[in-house]
Every structure is written in structure tokens, then in C-alpha cells.
N, C-alpha and C. Protein backbone atom coordinates (compact mmCIF):
# COMPACT_ATOMS: atom_id res chain seq x y z
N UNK A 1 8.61 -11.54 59.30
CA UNK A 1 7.57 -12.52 59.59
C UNK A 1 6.22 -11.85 59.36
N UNK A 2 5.41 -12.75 58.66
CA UNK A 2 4.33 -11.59 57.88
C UNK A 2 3.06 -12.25 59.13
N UNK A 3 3.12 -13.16 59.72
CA UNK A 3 1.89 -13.57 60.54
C UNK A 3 2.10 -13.06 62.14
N UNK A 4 2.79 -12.15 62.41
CA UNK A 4 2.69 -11.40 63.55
C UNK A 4 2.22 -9.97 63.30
N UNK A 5 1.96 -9.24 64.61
CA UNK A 5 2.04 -8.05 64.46
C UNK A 5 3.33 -7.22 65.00
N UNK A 6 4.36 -7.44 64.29
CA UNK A 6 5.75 -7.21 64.97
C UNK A 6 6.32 -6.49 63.73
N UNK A 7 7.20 -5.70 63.69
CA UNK A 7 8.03 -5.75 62.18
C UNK A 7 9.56 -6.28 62.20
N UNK A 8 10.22 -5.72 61.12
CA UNK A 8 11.02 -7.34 60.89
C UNK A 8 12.15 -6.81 62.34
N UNK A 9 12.11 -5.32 61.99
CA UNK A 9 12.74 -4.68 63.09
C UNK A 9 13.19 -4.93 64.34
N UNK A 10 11.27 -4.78 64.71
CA UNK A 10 11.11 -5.37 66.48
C UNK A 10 11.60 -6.23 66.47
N UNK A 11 10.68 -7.55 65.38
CA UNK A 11 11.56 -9.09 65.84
C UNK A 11 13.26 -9.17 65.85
N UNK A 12 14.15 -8.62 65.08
CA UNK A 12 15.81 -8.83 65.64
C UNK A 12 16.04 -7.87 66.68
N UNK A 13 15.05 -6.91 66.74
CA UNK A 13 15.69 -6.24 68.84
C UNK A 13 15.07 -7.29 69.53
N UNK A 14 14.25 -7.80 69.67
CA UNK A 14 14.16 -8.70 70.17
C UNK A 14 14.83 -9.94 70.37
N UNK A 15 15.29 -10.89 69.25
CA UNK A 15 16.28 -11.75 69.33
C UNK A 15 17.49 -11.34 70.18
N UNK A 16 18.00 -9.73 69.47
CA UNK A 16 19.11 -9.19 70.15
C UNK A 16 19.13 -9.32 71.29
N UNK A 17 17.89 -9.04 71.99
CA UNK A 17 17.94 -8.66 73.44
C UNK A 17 18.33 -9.75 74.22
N UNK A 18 17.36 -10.81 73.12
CA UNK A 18 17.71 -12.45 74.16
C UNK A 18 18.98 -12.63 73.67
N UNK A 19 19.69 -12.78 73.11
CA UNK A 19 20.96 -13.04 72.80
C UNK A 19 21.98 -12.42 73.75
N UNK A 20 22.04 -11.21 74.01
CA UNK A 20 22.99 -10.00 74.82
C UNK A 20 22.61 -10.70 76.11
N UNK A 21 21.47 -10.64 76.62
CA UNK A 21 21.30 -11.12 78.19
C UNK A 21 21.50 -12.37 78.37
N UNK A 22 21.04 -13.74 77.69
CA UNK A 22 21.28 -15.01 78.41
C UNK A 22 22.41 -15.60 77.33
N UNK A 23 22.85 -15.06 76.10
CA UNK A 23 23.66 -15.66 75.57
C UNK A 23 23.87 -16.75 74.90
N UNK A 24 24.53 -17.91 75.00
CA UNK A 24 24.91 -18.95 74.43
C UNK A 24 24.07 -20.29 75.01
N UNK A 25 22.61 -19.64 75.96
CA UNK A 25 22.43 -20.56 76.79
C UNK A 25 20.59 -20.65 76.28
N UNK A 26 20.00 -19.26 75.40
CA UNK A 26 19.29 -19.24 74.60
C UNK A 26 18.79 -20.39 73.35
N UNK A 27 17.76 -20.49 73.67
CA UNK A 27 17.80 -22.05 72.58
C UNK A 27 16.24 -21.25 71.51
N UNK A 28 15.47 -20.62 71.96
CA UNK A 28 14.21 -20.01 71.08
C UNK A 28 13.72 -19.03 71.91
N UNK A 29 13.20 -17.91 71.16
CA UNK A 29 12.30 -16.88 71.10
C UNK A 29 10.97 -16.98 70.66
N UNK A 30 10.21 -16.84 71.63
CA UNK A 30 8.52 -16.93 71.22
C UNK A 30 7.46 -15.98 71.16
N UNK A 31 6.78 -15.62 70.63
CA UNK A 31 5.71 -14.73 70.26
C UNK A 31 4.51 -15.14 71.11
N UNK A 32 3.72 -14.41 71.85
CA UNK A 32 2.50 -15.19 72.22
C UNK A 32 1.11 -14.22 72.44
N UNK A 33 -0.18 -14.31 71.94
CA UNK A 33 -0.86 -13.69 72.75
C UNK A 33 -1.21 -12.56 71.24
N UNK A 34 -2.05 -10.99 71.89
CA UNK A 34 -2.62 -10.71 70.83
C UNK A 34 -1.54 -10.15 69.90
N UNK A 35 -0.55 -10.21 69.81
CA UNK A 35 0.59 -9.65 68.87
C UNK A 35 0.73 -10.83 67.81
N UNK A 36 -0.01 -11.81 68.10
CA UNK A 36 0.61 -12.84 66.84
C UNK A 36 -1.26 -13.34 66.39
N UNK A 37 -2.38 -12.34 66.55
CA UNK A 37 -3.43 -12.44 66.03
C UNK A 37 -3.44 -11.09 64.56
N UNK A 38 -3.37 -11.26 63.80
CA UNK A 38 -3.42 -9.93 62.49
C UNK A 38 -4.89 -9.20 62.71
N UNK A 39 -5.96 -9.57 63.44
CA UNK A 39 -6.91 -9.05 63.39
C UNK A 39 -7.22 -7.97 64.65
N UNK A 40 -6.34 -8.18 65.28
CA UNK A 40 -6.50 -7.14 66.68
C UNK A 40 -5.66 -6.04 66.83
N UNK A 41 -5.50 -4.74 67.37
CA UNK A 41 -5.14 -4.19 67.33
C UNK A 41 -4.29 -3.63 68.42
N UNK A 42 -2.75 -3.01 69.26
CA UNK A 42 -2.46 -2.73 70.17
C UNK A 42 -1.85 -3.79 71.01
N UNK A 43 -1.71 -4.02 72.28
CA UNK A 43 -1.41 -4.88 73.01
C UNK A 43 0.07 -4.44 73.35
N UNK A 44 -0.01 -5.83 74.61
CA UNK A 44 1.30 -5.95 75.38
C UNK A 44 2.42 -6.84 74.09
N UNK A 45 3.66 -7.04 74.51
CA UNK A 45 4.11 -8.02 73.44
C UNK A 45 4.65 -8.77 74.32
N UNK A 46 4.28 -10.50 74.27
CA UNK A 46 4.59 -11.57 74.80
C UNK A 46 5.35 -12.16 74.77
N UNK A 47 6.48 -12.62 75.86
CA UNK A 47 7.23 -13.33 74.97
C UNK A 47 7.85 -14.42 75.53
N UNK A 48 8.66 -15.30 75.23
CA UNK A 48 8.79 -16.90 76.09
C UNK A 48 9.85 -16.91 74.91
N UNK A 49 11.52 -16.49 76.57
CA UNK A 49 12.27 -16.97 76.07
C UNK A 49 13.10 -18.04 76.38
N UNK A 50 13.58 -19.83 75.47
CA UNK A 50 13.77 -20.68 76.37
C UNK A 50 14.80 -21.00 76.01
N UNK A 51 15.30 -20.97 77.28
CA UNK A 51 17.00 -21.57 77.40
C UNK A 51 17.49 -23.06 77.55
N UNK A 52 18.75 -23.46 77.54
CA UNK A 52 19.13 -24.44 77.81
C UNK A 52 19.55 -25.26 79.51
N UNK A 53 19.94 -24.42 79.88
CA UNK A 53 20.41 -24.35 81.61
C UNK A 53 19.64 -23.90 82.33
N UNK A 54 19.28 -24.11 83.27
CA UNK A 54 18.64 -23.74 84.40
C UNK A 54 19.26 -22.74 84.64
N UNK A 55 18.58 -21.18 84.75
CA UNK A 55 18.46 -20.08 85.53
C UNK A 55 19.27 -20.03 87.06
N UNK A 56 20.23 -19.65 87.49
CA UNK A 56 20.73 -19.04 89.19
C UNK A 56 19.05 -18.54 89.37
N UNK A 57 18.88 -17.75 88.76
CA UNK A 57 17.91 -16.47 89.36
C UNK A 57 16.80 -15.58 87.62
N UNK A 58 16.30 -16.29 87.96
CA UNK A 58 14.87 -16.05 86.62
C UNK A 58 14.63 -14.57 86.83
N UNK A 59 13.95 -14.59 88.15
CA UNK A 59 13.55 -12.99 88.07
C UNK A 59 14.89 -11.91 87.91
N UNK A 60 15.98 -12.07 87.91
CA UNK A 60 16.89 -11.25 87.45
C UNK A 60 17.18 -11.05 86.29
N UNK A 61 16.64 -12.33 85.68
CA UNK A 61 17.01 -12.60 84.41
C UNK A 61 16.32 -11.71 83.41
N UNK A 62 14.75 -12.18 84.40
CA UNK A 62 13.85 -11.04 83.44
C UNK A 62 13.59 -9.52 83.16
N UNK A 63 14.09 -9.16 84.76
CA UNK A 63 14.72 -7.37 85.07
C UNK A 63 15.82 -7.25 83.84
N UNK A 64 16.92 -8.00 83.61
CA UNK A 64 17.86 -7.45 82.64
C UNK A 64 16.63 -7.89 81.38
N UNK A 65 16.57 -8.87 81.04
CA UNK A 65 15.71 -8.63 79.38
C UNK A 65 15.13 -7.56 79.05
N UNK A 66 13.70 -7.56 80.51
CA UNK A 66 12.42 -6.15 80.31
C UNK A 66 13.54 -4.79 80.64
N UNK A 67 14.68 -4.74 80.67
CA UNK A 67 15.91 -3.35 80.27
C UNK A 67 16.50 -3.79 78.89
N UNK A 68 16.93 -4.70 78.63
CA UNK A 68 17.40 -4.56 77.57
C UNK A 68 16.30 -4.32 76.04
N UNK A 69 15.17 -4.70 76.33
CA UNK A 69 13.75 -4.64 75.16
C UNK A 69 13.71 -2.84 75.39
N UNK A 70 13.78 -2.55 76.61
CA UNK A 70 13.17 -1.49 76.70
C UNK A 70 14.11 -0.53 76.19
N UNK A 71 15.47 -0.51 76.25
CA UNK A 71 16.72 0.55 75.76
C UNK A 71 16.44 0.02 74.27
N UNK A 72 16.10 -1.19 73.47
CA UNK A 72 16.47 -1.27 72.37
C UNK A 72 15.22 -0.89 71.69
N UNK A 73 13.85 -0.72 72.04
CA UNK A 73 12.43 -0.75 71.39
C UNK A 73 11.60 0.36 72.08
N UNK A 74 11.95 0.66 72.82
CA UNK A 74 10.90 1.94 74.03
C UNK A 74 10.62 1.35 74.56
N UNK A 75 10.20 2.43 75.49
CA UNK A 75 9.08 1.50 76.53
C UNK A 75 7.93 1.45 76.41
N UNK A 76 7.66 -0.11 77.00
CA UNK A 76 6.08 -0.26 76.65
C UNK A 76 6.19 -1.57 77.71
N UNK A 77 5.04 -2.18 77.54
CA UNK A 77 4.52 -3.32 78.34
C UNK A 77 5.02 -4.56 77.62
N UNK A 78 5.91 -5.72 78.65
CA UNK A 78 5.97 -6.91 77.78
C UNK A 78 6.23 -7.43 78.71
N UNK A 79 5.32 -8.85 78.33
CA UNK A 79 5.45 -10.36 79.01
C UNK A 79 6.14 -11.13 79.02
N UNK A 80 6.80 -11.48 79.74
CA UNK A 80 8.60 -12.32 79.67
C UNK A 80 8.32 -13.49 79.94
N UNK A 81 8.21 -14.51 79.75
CA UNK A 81 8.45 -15.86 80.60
C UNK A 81 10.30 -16.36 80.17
N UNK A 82 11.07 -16.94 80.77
CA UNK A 82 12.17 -17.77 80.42
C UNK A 82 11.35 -19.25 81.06
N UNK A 83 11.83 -20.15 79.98
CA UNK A 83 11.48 -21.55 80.68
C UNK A 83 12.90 -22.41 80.67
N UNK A 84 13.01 -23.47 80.92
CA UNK A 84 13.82 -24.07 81.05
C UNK A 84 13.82 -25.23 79.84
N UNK A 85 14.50 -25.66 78.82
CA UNK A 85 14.15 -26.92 78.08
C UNK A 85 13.66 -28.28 79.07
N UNK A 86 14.67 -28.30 80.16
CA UNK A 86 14.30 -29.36 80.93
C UNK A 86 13.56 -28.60 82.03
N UNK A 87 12.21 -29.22 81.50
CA UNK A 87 10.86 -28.84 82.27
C UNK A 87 11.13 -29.11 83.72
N UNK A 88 12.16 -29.94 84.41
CA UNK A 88 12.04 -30.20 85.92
C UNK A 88 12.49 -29.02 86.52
N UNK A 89 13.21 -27.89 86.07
CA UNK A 89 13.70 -26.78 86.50
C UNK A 89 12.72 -25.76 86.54
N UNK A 90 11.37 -26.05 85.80
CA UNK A 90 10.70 -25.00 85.62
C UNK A 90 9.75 -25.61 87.00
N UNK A 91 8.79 -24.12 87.23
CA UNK A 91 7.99 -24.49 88.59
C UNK A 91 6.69 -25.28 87.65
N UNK A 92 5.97 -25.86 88.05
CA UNK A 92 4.83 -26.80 87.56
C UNK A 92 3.92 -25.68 87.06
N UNK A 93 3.29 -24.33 87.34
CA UNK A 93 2.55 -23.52 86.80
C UNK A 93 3.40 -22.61 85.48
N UNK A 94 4.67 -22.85 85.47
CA UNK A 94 5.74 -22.13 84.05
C UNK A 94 5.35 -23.43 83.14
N UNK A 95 5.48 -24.77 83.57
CA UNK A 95 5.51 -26.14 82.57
C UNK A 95 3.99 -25.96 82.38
N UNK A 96 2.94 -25.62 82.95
CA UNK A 96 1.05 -25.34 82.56
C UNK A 96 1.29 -24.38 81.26
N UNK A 97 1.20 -23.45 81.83
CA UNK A 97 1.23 -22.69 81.04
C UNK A 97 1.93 -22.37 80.02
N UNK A 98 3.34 -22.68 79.77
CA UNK A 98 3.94 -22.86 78.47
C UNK A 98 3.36 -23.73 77.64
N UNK A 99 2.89 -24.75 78.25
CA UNK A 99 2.12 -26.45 77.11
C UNK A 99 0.66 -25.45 76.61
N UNK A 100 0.23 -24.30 77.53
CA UNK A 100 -1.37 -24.07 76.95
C UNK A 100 -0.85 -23.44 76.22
N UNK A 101 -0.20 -22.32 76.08
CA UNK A 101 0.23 -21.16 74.72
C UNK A 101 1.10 -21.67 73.82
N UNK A 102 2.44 -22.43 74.25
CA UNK A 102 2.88 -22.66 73.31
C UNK A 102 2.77 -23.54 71.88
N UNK A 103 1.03 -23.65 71.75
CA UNK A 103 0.53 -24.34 70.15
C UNK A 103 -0.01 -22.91 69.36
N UNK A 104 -0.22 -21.99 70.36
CA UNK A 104 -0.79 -20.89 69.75
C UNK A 104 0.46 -19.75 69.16
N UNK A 105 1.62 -20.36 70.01
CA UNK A 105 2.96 -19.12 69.83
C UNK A 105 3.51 -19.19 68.61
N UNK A 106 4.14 -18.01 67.93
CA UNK A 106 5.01 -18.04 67.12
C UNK A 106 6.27 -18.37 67.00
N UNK A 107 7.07 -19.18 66.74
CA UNK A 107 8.40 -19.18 67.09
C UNK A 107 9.05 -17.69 66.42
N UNK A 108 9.71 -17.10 66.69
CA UNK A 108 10.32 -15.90 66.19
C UNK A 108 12.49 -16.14 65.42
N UNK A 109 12.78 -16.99 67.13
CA UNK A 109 13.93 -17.27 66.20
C UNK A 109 14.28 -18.41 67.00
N UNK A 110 14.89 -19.39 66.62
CA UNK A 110 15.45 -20.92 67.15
C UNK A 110 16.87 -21.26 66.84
N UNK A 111 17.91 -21.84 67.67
CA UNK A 111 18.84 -22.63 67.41
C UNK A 111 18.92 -23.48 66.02
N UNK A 112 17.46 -23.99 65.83
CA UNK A 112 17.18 -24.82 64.74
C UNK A 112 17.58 -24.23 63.39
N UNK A 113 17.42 -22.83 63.81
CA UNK A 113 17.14 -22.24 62.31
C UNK A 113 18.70 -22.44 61.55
């Protein structure tokens, strides 16, 4: 993907990662924030991954991802959101804030594809 600052690399450890942890329940991988500007330099890497099912437990969810990014890419700093497709599962400030970034996000990889 030539309009991030990712290489093709990062982006499939990344897919990988969402794939290995939530599985078959994964619906897209998103890019967000200064990693998907070409003009800036550095940063955290953002990311919003959204599933099909409602989460038991999100924040566990996100402890295994931010381990699995981190065994597959180093460590470094990254922003996790999981949302829910059906927005009623998500808390009202996850459904804000996914609608403000997600016109600015990259999709990275989708069910669709």
C-alpha cells in the first residue's frame, strides 16, 4: 500500500496479528492517524480492528493483539481500538470516535477484499 507509512511487511504482521487473535470473527483492519499522512514523520501506529460479534471482554482482547503486534513487529507504541459492526455493542464514545476517524482511515485489509 503506497499511501501509508507502513511497508507491505508491517501491513500482513499486522493483518496476521488480527487474524491469530480474534479470528473468524474479524471483518477489517484500519490504519489511522499520522502513519497514513506521507508527509510526517515517526509516530504511534493506529489501528481499528472491527469485528463481527460482540467482544466477552475488549480489553483482553486488546492485551492479546498489543502482544501479538509486539512479538511479530517490536516493540513500539500502538493504538488499538476493536469496534463492533453492530454499533449497539460498542460504548457511545467507541461509535464517536470511530464515525470522526474513520473517513480519514485507511482500510488495510477487509472481508470484502
Amino acid at each position: 500500500m503506497k499511501n501509508v507509512r507502513l511497508t507491505t511487511q508491517e501491513i500482513e504482521q499486522i493483518i496476521a496479528a488480527g487474524v491469530t487473535t480474534l479470528g473468524e470473527n474479524l471483518r477489517e483492519v484500519r490504519l489511522y492517524g499520522s502513519r497514513c499522512d506521507l508527509e510526517k514523520a515517526g509516530g504511534d501506529i493506529d489501528l481499528i480492528f472491527e469485528i463481527q460479534e460482540a467482544s466477552n471482554d475488549k480489553f483482553l482482547d486488546i492485551q492479546r493483539l498489543r502482544s501479538e503486534l509486539v512479538r511479530r513487529l517490536g516493540e513500539q507504541k500502538f493504538d488499538i481500538l476493536i469496534i463492533c459492526e453492530n454499533k449497539y455493542f460498542n460504548s457511545e464514545r467507541e461509535n464517536n470516535f470511530y464515525e470522526l476517524i474513520s473517513k480519514k482511515s485507511k482500510i488495510l485489509w477487509t472481508t470484502n477484499d
